[in-house]
C-alpha atoms as a PDB file:
ATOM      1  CA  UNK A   1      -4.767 -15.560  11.906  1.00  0.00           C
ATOM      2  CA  UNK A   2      -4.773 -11.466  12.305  1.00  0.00           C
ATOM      3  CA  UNK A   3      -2.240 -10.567   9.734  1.00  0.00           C
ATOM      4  CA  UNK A   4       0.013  -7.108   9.468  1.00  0.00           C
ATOM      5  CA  UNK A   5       0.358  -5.519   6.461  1.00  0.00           C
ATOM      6  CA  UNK A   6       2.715  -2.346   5.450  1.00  0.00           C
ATOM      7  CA  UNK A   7       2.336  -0.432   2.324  1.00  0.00           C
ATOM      8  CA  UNK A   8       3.986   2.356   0.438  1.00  0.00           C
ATOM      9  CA  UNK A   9       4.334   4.100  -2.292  1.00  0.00           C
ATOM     10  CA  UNK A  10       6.931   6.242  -4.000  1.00  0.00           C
ATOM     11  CA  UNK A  11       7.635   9.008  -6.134  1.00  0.00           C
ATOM     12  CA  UNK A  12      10.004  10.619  -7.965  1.00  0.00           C
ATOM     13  CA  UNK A  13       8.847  14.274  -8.756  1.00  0.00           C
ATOM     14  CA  UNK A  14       5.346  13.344  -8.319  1.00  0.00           C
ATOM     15  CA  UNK A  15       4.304  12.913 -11.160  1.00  0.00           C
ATOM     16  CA  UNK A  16       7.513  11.233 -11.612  1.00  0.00           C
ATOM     17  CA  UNK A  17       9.588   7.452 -11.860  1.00  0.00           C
ATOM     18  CA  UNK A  18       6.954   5.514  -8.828  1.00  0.00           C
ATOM     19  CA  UNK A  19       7.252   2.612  -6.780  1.00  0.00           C
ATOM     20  CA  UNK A  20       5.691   0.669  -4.357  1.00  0.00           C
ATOM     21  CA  UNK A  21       6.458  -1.739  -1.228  1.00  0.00           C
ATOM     22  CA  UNK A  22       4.613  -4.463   0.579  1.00  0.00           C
ATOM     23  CA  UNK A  23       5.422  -6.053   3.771  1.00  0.00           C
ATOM     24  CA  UNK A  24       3.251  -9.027   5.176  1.00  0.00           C
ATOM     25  CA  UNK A  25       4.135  -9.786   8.768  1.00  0.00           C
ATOM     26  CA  UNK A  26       2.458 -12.483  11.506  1.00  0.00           C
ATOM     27  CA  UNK A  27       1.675 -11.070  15.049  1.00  0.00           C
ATOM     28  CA  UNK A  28       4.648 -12.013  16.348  1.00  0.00           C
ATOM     29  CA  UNK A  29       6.671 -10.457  13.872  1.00  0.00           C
ATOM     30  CA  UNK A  30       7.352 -13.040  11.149  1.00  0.00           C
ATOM     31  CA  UNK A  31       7.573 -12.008   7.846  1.00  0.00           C
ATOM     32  CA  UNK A  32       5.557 -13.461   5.454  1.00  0.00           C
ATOM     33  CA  UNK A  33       5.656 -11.797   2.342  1.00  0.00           C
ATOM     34  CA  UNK A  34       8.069  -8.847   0.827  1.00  0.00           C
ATOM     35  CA  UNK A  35       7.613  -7.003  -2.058  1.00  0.00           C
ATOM     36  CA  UNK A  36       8.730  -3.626  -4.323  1.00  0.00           C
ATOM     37  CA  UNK A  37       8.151  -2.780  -7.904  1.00  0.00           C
ATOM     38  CA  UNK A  38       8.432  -0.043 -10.086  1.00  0.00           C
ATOM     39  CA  UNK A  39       4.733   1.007 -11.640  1.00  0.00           C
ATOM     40  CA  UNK A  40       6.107   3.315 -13.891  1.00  0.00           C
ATOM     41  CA  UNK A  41       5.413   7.035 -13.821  1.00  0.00           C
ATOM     42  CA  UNK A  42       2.470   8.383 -11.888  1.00  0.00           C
ATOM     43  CA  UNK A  43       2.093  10.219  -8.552  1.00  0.00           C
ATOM     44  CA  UNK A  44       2.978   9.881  -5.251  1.00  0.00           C
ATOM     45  CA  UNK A  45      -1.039   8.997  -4.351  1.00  0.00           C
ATOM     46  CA  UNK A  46      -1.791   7.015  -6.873  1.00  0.00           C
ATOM     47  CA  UNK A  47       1.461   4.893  -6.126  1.00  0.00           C
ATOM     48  CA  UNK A  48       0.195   4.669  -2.273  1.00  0.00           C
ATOM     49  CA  UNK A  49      -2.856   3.070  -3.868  1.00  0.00           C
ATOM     50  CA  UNK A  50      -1.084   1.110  -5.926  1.00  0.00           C
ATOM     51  CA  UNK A  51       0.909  -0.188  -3.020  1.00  0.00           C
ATOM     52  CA  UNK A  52      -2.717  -0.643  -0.895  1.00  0.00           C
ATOM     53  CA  UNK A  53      -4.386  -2.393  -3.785  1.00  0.00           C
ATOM     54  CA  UNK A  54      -1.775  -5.059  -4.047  1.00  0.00           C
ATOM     55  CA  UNK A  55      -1.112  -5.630  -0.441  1.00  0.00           C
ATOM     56  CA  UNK A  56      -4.911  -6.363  -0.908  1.00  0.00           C
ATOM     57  CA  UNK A  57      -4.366  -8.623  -3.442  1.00  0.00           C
ATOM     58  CA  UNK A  58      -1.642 -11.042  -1.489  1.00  0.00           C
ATOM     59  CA  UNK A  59      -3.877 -11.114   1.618  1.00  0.00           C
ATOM     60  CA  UNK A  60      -6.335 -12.732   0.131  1.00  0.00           C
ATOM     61  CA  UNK A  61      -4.012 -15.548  -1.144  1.00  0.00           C
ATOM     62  CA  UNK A  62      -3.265 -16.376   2.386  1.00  0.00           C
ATOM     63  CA  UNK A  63      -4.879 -17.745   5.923  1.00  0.00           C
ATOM     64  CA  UNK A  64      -6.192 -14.523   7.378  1.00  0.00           C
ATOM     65  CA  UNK A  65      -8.678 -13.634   9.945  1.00  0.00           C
ATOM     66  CA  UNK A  66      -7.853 -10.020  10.202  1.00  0.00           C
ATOM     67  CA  UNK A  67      -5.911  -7.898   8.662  1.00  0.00           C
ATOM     68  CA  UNK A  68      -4.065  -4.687  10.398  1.00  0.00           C
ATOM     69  CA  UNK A  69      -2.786  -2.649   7.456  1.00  0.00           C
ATOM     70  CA  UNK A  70      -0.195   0.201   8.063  1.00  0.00           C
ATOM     71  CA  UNK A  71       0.496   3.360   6.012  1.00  0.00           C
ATOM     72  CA  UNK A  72       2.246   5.896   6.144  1.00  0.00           C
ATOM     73  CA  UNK A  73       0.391   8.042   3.677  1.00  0.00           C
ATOM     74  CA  UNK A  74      -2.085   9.886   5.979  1.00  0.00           C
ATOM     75  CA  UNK A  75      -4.589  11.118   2.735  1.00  0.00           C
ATOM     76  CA  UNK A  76      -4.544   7.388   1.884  1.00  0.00           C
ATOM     77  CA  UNK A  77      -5.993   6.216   5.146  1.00  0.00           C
ATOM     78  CA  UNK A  78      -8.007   9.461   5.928  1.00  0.00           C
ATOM     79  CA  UNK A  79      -9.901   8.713   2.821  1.00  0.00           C
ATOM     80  CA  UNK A  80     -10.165   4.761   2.972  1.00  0.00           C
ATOM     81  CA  UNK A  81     -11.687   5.557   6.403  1.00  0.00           C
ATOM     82  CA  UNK A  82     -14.516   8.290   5.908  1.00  0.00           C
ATOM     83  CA  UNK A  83     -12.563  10.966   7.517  1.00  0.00           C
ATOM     84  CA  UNK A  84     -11.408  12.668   3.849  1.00  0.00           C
ATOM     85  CA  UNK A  85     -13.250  12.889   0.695  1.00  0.00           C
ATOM     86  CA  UNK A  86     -11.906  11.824  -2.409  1.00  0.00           C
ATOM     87  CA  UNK A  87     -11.795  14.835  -4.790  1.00  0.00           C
ATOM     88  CA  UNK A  88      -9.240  14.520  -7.293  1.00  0.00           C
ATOM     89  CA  UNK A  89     -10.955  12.248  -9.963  1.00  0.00           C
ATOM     90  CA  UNK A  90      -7.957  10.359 -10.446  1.00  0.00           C
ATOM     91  CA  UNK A  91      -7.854   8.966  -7.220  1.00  0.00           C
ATOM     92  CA  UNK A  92     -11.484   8.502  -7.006  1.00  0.00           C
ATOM     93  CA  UNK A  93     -10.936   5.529  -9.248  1.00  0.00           C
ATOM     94  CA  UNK A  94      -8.500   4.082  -6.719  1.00  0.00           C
ATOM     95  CA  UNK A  95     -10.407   4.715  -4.316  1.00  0.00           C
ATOM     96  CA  UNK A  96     -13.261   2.963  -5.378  1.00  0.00           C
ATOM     97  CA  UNK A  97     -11.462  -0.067  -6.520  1.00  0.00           C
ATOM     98  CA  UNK A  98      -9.813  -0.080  -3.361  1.00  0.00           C
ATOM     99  CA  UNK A  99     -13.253  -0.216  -1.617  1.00  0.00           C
ATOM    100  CA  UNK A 100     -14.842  -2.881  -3.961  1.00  0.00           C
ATOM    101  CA  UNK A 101     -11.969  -5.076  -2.917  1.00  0.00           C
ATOM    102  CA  UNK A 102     -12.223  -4.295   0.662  1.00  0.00           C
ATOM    103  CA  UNK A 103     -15.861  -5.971   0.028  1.00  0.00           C
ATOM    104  CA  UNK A 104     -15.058  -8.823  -1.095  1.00  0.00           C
ATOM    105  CA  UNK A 105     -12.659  -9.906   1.705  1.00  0.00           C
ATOM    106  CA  UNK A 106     -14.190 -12.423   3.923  1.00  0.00           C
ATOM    107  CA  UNK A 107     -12.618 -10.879   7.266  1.00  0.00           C
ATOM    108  CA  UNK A 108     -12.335  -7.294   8.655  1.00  0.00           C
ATOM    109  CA  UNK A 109      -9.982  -4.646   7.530  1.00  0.00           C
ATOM    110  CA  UNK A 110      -7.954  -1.813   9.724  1.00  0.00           C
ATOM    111  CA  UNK A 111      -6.505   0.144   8.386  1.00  0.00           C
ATOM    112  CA  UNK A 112      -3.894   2.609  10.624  1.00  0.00           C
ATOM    113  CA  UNK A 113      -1.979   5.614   9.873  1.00  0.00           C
ATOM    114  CA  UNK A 114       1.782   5.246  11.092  1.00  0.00           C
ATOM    115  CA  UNK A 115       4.754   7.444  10.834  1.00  0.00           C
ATOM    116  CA  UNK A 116       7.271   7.187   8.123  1.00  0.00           C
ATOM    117  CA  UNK A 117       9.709   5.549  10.554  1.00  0.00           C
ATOM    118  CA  UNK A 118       6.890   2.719  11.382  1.00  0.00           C
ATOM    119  CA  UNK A 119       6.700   1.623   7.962  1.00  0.00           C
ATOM    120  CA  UNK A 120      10.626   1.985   6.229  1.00  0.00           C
ATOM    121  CA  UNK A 121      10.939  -1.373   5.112  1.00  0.00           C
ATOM    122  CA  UNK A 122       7.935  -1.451   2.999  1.00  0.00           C
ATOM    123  CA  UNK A 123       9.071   2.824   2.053  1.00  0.00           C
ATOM    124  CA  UNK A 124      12.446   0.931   1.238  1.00  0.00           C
ATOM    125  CA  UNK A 125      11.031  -1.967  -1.173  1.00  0.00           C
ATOM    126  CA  UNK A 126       9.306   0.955  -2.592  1.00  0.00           C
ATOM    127  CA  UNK A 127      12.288   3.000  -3.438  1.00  0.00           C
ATOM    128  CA  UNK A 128      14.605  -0.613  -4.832  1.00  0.00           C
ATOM    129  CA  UNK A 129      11.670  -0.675  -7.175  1.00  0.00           C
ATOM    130  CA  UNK A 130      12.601   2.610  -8.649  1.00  0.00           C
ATOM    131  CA  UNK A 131      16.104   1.934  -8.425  1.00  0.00           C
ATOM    132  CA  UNK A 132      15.869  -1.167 -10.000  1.00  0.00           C
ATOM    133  CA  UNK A 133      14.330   0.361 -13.063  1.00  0.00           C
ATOM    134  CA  UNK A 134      16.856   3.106 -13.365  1.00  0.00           C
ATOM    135  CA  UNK A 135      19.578   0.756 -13.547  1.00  0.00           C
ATOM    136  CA  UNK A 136      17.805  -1.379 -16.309  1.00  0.00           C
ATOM    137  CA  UNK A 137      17.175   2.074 -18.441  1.00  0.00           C
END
């Protein structure tokens, strides 16, 4: 089953408080799988990694055949795709990881650039995370 996936990530003064968001969705719109959490304090890239990584992560706990993921963070996708090269160091190591997993997937990966409005439920779960937190603190 071709599966769509939204990620995001969040920051608050980048570095600052960072969250990230995660919607799983069938073809015909069903959703499967929703998701936000706060990751604690890092940048706004990092989180949008973050948010990639684990989107990752559920996929492969479920029935897929393909997998459409959809970001809103156009470095993110730039890079994941060839287009970009990774320069800051920090990221590198996201990167990388993020590639390793991509590997190890047993079906093909796309991975789309979409505008902010495309993708505001997972940017939503992203920023509940953060709010979450706040109110625990």
């Amino acid at each position: 089953m071709t599966l769509h996936g939204f990620s995001d990530g969040a920051s608050r003064g980048n570095p600052g408080d960072s969250g990230i968001g995660i919607v799983i969705r069938t073809p015909e719109g069903e959703k499967l799988l929703e998701e936000g959490a706060y990751i604690g304090t890092t940048t706004n890239n990092v989180a949008e990694y973050t948010a990639f990584l684990a989107l990752l992560d559920k996929v492969r706990q479920m029935t897929c055949t393909h997998l459409i993921v959809h970001s809103d963070s156009e470095l993110m996708v730039r890079q994941l795709t060839g287009k970009y090269k990774v320069r800051n160091a920090n990221l590198r190591e996201y990167y990388q990881k993020a590639i390793d997993m991509l590997a190890q997937l047993p079906f093909p990966v796309e991975i789309r650039h979409v505008v902010r409005e495309e993708n505001s439920e997972a940017d939503r779960l992203a920023n509940m995370g953060i709010d979450r937190h706040k109110q625990v603190l």
